[in-house]
Protein backbone atom coordinates (compact mmCIF):
# COMPACT_ATOMS: atom_id res chain seq x y z
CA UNK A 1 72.56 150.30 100.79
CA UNK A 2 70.11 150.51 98.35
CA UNK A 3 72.68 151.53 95.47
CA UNK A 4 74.48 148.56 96.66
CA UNK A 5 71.68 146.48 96.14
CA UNK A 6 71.20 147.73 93.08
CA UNK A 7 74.63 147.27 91.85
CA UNK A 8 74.30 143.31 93.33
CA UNK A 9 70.85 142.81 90.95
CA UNK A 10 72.58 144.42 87.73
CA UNK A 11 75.47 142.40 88.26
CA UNK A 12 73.33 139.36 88.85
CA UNK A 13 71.17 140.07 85.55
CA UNK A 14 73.96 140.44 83.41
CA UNK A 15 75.62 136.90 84.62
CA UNK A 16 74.67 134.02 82.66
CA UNK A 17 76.80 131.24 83.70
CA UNK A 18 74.66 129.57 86.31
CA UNK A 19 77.59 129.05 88.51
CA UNK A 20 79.06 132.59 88.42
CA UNK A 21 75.70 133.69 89.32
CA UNK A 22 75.58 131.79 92.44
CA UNK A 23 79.25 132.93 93.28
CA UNK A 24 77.88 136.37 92.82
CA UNK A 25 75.00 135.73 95.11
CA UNK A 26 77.55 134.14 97.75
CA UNK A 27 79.81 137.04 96.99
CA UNK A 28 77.18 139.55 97.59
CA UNK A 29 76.14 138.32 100.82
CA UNK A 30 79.13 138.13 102.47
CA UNK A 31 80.02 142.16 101.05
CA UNK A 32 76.47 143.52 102.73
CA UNK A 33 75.31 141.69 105.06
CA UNK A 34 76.47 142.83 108.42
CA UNK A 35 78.43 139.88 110.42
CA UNK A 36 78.71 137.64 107.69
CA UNK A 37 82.38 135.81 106.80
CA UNK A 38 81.35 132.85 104.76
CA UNK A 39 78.46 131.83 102.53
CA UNK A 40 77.45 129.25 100.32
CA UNK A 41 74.29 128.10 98.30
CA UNK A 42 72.38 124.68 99.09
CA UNK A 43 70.96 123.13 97.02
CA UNK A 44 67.72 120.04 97.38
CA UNK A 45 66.82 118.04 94.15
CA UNK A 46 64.11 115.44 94.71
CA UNK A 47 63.84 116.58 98.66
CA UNK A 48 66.70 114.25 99.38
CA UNK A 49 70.03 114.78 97.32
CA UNK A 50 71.75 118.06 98.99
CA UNK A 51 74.61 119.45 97.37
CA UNK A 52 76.71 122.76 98.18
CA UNK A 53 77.57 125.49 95.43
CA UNK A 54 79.72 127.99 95.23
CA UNK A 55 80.79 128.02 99.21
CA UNK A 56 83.27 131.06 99.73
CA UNK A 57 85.87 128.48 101.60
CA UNK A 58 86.18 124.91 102.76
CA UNK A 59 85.05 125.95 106.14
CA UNK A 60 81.32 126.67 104.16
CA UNK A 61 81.73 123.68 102.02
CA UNK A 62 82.39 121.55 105.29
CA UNK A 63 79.46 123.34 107.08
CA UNK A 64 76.99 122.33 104.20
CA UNK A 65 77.67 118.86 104.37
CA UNK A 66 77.44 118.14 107.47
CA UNK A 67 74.01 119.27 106.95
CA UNK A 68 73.73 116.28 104.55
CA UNK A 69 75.57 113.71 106.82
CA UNK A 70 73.48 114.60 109.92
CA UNK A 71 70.36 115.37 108.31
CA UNK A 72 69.26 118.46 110.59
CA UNK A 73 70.52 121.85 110.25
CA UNK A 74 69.20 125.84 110.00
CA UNK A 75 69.70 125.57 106.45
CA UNK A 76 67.36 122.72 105.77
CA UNK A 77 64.65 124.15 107.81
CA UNK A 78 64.88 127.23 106.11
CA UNK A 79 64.25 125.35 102.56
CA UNK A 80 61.55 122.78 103.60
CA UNK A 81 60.23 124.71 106.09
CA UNK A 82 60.17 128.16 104.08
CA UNK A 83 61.11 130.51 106.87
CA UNK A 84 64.60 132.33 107.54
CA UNK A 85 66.27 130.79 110.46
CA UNK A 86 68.99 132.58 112.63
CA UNK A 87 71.03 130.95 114.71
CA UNK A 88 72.73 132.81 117.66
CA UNK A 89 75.19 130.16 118.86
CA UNK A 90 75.87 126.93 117.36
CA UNK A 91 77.56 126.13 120.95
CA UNK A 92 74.72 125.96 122.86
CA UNK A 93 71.75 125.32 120.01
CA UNK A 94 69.35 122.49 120.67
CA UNK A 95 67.29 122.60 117.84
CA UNK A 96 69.57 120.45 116.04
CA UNK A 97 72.18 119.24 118.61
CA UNK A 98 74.28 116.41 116.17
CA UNK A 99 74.71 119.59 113.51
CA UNK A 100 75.70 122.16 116.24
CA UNK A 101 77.55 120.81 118.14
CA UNK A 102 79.73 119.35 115.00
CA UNK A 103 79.72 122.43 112.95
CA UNK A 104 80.84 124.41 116.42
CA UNK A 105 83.68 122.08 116.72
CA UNK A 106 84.58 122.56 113.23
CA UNK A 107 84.98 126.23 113.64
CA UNK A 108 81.04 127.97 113.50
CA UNK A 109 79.74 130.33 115.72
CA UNK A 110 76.83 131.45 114.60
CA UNK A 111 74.67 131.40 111.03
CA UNK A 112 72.01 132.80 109.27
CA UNK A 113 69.95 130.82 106.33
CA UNK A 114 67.08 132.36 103.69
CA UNK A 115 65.19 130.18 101.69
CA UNK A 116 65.53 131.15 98.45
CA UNK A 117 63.65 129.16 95.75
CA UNK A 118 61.08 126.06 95.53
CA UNK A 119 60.21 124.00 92.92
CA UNK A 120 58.01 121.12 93.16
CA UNK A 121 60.73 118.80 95.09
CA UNK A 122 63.82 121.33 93.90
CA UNK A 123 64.94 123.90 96.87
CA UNK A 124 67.92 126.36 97.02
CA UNK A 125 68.75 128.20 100.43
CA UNK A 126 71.37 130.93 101.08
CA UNK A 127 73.91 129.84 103.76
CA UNK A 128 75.63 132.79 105.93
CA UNK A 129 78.36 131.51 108.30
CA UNK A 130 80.05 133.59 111.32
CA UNK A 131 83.24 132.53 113.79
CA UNK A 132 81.92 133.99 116.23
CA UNK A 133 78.00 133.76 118.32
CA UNK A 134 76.31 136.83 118.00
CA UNK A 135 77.25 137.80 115.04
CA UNK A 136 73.80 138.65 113.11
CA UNK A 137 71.68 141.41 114.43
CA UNK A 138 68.54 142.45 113.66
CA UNK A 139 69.90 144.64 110.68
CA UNK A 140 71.91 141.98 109.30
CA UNK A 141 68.39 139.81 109.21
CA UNK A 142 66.69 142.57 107.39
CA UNK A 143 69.19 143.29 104.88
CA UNK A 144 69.36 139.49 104.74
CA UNK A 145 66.09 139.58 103.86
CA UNK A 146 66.56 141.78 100.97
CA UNK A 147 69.52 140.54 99.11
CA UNK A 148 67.54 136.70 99.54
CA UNK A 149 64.94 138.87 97.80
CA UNK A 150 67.33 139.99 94.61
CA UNK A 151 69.07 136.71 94.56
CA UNK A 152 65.73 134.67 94.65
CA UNK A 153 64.68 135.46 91.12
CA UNK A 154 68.06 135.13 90.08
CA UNK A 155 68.55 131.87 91.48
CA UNK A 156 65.23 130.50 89.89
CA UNK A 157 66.79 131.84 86.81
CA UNK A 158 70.19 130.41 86.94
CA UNK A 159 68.34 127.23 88.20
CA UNK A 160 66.20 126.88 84.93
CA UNK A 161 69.20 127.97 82.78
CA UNK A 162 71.13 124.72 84.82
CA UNK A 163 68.40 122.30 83.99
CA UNK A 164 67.94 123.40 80.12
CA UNK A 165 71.30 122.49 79.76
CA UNK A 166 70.97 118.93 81.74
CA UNK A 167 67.68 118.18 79.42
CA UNK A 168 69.74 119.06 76.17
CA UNK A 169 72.78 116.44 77.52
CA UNK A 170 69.92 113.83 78.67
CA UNK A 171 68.51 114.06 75.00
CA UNK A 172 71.94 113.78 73.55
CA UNK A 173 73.07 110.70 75.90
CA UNK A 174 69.60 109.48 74.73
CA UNK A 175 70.26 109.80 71.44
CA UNK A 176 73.63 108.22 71.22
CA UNK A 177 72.38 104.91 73.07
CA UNK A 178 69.61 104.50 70.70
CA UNK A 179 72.18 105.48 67.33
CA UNK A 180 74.43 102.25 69.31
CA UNK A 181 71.63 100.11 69.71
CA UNK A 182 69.94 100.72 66.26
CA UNK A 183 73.60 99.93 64.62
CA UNK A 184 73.58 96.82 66.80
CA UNK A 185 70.40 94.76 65.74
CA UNK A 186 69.35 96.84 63.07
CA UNK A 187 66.10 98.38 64.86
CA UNK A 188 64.57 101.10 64.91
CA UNK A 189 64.70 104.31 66.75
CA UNK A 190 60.96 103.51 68.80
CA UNK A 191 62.43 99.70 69.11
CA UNK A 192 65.59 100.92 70.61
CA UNK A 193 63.66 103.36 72.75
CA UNK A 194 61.60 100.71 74.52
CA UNK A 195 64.76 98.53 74.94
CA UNK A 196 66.21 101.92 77.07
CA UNK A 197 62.99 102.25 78.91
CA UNK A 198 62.15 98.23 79.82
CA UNK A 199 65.78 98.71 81.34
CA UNK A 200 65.31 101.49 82.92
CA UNK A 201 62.39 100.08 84.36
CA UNK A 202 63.85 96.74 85.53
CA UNK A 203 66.84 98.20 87.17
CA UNK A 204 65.46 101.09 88.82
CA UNK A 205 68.01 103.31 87.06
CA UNK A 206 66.86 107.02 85.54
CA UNK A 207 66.21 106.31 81.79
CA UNK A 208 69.66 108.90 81.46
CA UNK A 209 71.85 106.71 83.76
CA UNK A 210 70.80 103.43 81.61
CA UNK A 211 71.79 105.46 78.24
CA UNK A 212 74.95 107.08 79.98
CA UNK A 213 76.05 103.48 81.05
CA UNK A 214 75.67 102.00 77.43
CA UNK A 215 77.11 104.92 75.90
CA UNK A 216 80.50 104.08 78.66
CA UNK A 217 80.56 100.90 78.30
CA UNK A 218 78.44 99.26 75.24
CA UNK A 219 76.23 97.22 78.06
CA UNK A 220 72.78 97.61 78.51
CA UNK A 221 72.25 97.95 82.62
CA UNK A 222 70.40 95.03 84.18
């Protein structure tokens, strides 16, 4: 185990791509952990907007958002709540009875969850998925425990390498909207800055969503 734990961080800390490191992660899981047939990554910004990445099938992508539909779920309490949460049987689970019984009809027996990263308002869990109830055991917790461990700091990494690249594409949205509006009236780039940001402001739109939409369409949002 432990030289397959190795081999899982190398491979991790030679990825780059922040979505082939998450695949990896998901990938990982599913090969050492004992019990496990599907996985995915979830994913928090702002403690409200939950998204899925790289699920191993569209059983795991379904699984994770029904976790955003209903609200509840093992996976959500693991992030907010920071704990690892095992779930025996979705069947007869109370703690979150819309999720369970929903994700049991879809095809889930049991699941496993490890928080795995928390930023300010940003989390990240690791999802593990079973067909059948009783499919972790104590072993499959610990080892759980220790790949969450090795894909933690790689998650935090591939996170920050994800968000670089989002501020670089904000900037350049940015820019373009104030090159269109400086051509436009012949302002300049601080005058065409504060027209972004009083319409930002008015519309209660992210300052990149008002540049994206006048970069699309040549309209300023209001």
């Amino acid at each position: 185990m432990a030289a397959q734990l190795g081999f899982l961080a190398r491979s991790l800390q030679h990825e780059e791509d922040p979505e082939r490191i998450l695949a990896t992660m998901v990938r990982g899981a599913i090969d050492l952990i004992p019990g496990v047939d599907e996985g995915s990554i979830s994913v928090v910004h702002d403690r409200k907007n939950i998204g899925s990445r790289a699920p191993s099938s569209k059983l795991a992508e379904r699984l994770d958002a029904l976790q955003g539909d209903t609200g509840q779920g093992p996976c959500l309490d693991a992030m907010f709540m920071h704990q690892t949460v095992h779930v025996p049987d979705l069947a007869s689970e109370t703690r979150w009875p819309d999720f369970a019984t929903r994700a049991a009809e879809a095809g889930a027996g049991s699941m496993l969850c490890f928080q795995l990263w928390v930023e300010g308002d940003n989390l990240g869990a690791l999802n593990l998925y079973a067909s059948h109830a009783g499919a972790f055991s104590r072993e499959s917790v610990h080892i759980g425990l220790l790949v969450a461990a090795h894909a933690a700091v790689a998650f935090a990494e591939a996170m920050k390498v994800e968000q670089l690249g989002e501020a670089l594409a904000t900037r350049d949205l940015i820019g373009q909207a104030k090159g269109i509006l400086i051509e436009r009236y012949k302002i300049t780039a601080d005058q065409a800055f504060t027209i972004l940001d009083r319409s930002s402001s008015e519309t209660n739109k992210k300052l990149r969503d008002v540049a994206e939409h006048l970069v699309l369409t040549g309209e300023i949002s209001r």
